[in-house]
Protein backbone atom coordinates (compact mmCIF):
# COMPACT_ATOMS: atom_id res chain seq x y z
CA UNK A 1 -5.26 10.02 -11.66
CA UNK A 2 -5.38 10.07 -7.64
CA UNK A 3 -7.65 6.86 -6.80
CA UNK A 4 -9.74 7.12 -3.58
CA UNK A 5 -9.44 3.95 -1.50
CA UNK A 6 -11.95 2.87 1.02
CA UNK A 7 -12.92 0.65 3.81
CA UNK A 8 -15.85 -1.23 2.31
CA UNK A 9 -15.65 -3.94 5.50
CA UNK A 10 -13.78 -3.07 8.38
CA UNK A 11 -13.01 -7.17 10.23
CA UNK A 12 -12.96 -6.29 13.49
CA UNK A 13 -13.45 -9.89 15.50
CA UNK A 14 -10.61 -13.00 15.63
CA UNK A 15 -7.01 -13.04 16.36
CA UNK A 16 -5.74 -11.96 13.03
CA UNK A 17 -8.11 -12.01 10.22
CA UNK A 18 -5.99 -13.17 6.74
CA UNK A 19 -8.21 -12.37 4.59
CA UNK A 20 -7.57 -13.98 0.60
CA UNK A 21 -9.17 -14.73 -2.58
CA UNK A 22 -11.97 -11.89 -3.00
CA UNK A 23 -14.42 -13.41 -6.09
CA UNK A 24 -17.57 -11.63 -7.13
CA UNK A 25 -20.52 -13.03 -8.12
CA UNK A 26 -22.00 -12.03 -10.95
CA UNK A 27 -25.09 -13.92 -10.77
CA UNK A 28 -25.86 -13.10 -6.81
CA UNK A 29 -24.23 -9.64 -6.85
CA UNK A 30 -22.00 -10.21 -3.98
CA UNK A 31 -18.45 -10.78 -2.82
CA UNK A 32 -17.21 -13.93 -1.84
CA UNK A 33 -14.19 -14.16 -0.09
CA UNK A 34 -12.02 -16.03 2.76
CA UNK A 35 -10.27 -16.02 5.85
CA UNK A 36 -7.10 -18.54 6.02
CA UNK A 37 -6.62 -18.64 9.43
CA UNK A 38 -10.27 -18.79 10.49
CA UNK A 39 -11.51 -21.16 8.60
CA UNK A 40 -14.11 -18.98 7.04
CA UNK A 41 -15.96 -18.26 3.63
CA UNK A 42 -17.57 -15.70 3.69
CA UNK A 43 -20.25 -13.58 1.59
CA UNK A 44 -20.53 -10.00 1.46
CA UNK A 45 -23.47 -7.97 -0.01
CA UNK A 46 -22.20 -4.93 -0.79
CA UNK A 47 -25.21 -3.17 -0.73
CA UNK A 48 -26.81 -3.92 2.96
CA UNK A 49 -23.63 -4.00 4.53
CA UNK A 50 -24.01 -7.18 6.05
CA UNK A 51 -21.52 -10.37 5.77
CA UNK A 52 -22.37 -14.07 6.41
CA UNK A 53 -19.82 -16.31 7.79
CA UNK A 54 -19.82 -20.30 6.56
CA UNK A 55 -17.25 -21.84 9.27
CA UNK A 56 -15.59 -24.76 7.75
CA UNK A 57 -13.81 -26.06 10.68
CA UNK A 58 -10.40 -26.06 8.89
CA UNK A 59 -8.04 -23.33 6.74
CA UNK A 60 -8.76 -22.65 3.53
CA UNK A 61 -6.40 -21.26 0.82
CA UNK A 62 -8.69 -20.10 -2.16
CA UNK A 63 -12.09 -21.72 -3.95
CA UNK A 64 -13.98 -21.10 -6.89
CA UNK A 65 -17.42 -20.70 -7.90
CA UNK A 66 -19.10 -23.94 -9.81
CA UNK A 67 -21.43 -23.29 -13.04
CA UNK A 68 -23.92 -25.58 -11.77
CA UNK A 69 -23.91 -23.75 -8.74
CA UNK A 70 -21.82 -24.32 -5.39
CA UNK A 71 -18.36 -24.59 -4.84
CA UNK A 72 -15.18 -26.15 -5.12
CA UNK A 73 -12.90 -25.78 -1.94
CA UNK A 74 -9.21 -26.11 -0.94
CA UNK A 75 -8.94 -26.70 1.98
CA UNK A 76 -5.84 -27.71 4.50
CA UNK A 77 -7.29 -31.55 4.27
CA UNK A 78 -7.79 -31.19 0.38
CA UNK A 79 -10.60 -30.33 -2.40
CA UNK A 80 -14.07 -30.64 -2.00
CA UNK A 81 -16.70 -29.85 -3.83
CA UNK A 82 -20.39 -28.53 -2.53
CA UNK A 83 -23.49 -28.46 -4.07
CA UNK A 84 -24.20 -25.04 -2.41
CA UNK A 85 -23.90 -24.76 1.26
CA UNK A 86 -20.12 -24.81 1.49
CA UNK A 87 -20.38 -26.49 5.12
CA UNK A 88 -22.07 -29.12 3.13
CA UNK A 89 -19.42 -30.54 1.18
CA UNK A 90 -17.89 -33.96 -0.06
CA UNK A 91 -14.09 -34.97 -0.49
CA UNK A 92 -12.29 -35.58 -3.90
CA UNK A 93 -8.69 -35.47 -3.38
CA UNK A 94 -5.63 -34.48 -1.52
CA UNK A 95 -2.45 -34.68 -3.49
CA UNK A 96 -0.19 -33.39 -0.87
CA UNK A 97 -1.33 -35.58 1.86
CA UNK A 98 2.58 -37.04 2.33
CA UNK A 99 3.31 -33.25 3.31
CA UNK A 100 1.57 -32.41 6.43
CA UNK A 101 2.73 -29.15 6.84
CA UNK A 102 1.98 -27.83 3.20
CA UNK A 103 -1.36 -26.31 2.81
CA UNK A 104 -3.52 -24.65 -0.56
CA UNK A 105 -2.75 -21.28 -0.79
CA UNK A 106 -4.09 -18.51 -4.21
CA UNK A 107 -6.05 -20.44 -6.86
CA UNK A 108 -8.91 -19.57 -8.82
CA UNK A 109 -11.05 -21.03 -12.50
CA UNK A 110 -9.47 -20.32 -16.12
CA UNK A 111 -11.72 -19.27 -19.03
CA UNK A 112 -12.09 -23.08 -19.94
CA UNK A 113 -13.58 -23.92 -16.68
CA UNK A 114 -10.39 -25.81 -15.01
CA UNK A 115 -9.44 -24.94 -11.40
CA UNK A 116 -5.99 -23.93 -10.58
CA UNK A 117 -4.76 -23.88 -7.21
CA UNK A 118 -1.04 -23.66 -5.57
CA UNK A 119 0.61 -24.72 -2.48
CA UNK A 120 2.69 -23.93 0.13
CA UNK A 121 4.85 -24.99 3.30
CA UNK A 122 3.12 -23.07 6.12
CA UNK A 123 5.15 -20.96 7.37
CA UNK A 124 7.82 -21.06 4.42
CA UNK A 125 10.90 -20.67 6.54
CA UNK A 126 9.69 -24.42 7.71
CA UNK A 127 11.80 -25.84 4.64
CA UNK A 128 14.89 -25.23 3.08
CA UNK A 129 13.28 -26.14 -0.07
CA UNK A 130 11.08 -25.21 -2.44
CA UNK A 131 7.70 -27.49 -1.85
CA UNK A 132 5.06 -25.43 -3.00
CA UNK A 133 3.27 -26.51 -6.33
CA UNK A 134 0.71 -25.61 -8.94
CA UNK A 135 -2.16 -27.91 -9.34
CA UNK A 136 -5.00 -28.07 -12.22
CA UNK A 137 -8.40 -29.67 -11.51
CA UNK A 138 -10.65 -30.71 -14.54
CA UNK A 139 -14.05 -32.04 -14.45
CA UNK A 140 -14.87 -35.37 -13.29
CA UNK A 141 -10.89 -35.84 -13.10
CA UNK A 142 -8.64 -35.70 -9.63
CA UNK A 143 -5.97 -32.84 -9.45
CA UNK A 144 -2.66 -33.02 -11.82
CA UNK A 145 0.76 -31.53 -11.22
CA UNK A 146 1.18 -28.01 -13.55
CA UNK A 147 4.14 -26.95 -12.06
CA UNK A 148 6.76 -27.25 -9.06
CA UNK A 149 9.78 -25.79 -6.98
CA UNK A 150 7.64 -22.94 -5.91
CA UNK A 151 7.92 -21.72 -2.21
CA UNK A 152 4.65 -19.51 -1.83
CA UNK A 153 2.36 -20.65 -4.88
CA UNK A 154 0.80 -17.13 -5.62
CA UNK A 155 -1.05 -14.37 -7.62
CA UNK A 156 -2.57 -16.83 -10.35
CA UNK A 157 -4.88 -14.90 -12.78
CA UNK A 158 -5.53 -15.50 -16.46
CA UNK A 159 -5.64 -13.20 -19.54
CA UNK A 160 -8.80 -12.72 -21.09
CA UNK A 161 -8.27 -15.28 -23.71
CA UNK A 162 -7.46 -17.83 -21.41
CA UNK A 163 -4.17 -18.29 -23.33
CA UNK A 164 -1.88 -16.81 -20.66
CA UNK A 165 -1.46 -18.17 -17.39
CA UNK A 166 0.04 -15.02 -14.57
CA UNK A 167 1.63 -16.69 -11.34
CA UNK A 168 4.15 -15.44 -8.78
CA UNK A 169 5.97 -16.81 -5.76
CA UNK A 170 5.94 -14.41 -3.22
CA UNK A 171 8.97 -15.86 -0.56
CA UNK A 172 11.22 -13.04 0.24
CA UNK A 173 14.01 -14.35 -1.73
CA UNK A 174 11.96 -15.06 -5.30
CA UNK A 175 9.69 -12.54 -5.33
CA UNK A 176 9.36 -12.67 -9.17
CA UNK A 177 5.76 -13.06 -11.18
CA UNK A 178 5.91 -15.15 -14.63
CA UNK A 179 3.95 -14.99 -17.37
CA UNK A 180 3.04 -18.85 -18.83
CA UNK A 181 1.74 -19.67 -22.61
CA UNK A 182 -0.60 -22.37 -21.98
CA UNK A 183 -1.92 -25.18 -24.70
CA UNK A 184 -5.73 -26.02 -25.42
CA UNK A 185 -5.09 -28.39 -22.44
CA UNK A 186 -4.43 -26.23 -19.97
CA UNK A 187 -0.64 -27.32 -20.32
CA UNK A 188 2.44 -24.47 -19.50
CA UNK A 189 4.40 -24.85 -22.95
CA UNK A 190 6.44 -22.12 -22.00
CA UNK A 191 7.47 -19.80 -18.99
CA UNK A 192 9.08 -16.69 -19.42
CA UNK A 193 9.81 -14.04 -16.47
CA UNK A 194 7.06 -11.66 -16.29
CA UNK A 195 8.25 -9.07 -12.96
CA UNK A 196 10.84 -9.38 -11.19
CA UNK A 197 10.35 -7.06 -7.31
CA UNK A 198 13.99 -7.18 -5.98
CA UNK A 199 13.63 -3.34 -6.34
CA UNK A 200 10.28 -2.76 -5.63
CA UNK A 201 8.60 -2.25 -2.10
CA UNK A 202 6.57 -5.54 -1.54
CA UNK A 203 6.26 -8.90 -2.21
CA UNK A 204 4.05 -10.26 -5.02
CA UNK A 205 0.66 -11.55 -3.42
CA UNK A 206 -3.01 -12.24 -5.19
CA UNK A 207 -4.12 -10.61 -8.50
CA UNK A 208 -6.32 -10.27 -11.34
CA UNK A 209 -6.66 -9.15 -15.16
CA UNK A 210 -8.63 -6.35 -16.23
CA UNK A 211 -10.59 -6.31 -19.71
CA UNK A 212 -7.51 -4.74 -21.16
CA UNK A 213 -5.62 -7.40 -20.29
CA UNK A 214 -3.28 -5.81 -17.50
CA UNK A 215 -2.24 -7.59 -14.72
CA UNK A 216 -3.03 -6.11 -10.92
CA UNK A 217 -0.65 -7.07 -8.20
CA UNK A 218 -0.98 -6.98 -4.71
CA UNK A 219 2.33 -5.73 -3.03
CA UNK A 220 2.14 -7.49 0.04
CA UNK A 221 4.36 -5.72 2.67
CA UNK A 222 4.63 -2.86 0.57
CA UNK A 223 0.81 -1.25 1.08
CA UNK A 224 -0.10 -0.71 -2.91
CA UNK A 225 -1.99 -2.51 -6.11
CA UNK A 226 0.17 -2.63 -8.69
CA UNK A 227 -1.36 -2.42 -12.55
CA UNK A 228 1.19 -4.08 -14.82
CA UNK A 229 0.85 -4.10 -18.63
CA UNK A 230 1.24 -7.14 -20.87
CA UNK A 231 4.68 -5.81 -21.33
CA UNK A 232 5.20 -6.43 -17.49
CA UNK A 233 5.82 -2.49 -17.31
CA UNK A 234 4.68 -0.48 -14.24
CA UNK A 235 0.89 1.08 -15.35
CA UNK A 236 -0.26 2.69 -12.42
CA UNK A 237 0.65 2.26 -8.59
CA UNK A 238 -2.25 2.67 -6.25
CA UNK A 239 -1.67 2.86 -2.25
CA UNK A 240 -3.93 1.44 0.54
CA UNK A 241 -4.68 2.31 4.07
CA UNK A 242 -2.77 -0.93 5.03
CA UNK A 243 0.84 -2.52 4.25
CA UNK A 244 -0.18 -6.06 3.73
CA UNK A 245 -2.85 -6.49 0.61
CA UNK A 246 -3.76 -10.16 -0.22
CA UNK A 247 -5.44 -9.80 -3.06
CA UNK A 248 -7.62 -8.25 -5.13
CA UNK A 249 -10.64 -8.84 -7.37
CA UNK A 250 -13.01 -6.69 -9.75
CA UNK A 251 -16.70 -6.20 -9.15
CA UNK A 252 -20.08 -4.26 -9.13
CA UNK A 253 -22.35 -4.22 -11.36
CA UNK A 254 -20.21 -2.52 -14.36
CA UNK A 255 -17.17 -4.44 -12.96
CA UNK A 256 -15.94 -1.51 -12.32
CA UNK A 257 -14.92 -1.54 -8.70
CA UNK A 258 -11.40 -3.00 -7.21
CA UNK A 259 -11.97 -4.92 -3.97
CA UNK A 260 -8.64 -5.31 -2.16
CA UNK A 261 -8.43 -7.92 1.05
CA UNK A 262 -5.69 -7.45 3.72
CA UNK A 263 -4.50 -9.65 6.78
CA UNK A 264 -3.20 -8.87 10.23
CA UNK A 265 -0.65 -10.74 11.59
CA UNK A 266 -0.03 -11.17 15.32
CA UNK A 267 -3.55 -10.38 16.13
CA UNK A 268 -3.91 -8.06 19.00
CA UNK A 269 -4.88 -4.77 17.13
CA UNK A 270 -2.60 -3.02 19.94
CA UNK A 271 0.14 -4.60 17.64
CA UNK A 272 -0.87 -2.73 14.51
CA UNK A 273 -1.14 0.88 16.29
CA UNK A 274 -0.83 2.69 13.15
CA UNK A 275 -3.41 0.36 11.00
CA UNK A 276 -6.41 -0.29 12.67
CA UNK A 277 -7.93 -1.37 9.40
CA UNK A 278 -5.40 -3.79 8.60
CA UNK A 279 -7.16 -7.49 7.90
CA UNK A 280 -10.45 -5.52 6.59
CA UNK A 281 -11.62 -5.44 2.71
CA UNK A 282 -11.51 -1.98 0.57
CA UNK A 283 -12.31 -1.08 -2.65
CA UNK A 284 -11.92 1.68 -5.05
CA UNK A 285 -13.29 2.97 -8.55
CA UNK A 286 -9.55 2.60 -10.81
CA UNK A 287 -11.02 3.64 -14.29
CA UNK A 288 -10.98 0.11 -15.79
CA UNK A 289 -13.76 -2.99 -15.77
CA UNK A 290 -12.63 -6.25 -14.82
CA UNK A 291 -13.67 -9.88 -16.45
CA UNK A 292 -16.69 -11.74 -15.59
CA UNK A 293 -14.69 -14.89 -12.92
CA UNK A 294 -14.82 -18.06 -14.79
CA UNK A 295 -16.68 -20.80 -13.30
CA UNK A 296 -15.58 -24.28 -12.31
CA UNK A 297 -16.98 -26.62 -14.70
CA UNK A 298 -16.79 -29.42 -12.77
């Protein structure tokens, strides 16, 4: 079934929008989402058009809605948490802060209401090793290790049960998404290799489950969503207008709709002749509903 894809939001303004972790709100009827590099979280209403810019003076990786309303932020100086204006916002920890040049990167809330987030050294090629982690935020506790040895901490998404935990690294020489059992804790009791790209165009980037329980990929570099099944088999490969998807995310009011973000890198658009759209937020009507996101509980 031919899927049309289109430009929802078309980013025209900074040096090379990188735009990441797309989250509707149920509640508010409207897409949340960031820009890395600009510091940004940003709200779009889908309806009118428009899209309000909260500048938080710093990158952020990824954030997640809180149930009692506001936000909980990673941010290149740590996690905060905000009551609702995320400009307004207080510090609770920074885990990394013996690795300056790490940063958050993907992250998002699990069915139990625990925030996952992972790292990364920024750019990669900046370390020989692996430094990137996985990190799991309770309420009322500071952030724990979940996992390690990760170079781009990426594409975390949960099944619908909350049993299984979905997470990729997304360096050019890993490239592989894995599949995690998870305890009533939150705790990976087992990994097992979910997708491995070497032959596929792309690089793992963000995701999210649909009600069925498939996993949708981003294919950074390689300018398509990829639906996988529990199985990890190739479902159905949808192209976009751009090459480098971040991630994507479903919403509307059925759930229905995929919203895709994209980056541009450089940042002059005269760099990116054949893309003009590239850094801008699409979405497209796959067939499938999505899952209500989780909430941090905290």
């Amino acid at each position: 079934m031919a899927v049309n894809v289109e430009c929802v939001l078309q980013i025209r303004e900074g040096g090379g929008p990188k735009g990441e972790c797309p989250v509707w709100s149920v509640a508010e009827q409207k897409l949340y989402w960031v820009d890395i590099d600009g510091g940004t979280l940003n709200r779009f209403d889908t309806e009118s058009g428009k899209n309000t810019v909260f500048s938080l003076g710093e990158r952020i990786g990824c954030f997640s809605l809180r149930q009692r309303g506001g936000f909980v932020l990673a941010t290149a100086s740590g996690i905060w948490l905000s009551d609702g204006d995320p400009t307004v916002r207080h510090f609770l920890a920074n885990p990394e802060a013996a690795l300056p040049t790490n940063r958050p990167n993907d992250g998002r809330s699990d069915p139990a209401g625990r925030f996952w987030y992972g790292t990364m050294c920024d750019p990669p090629s900046a370390s020989d090793t692996p430094q990137g982690s996985l990190y799991i935020l309770e309420a009322g506790a500071q952030p724990k290790l979940a996992a390690s040895g990760l170079f781009v901490a990426n594409g975390l998404a949960f099944s619908p049960d909350g049993k299984m935990l979905y997470h990729s690294d997304s360096f050019h020489a890993v490239r592989t998404i894995w599949a995690c059992e998870l305890d009533m804790d939150g705790t990976i009791v087992r990994r097992r290799e979910f997708v491995t790209m070497k032959g596929l165009p792309g690089r793992p980037d963000g995701a999210c489950v649909d009600s069925d329980g498939c996993y949708w990929s981003c294919h950074i570099d390689g300018g398509q969503v990829v639906r996988y099944t529990p199985s990890g088999q190739v479902d159905r490969v949808i192209p976009v207008p751009v090459k480098w998807p971040t991630m994507c995310a479903f919403g509307g009011s059925d759930l229905g709709t995929l919203f895709i973000t994209s980056l541009r890198r450089g940042g002059a658009a005269a760099e990116w002749p054949d893309q003009p759209l590239a850094g801008s937020i699409f979405a497209c009507r796959p067939g499938v509903t999505g899952i209500p996101e989780p909430k941090f509980a905290g």
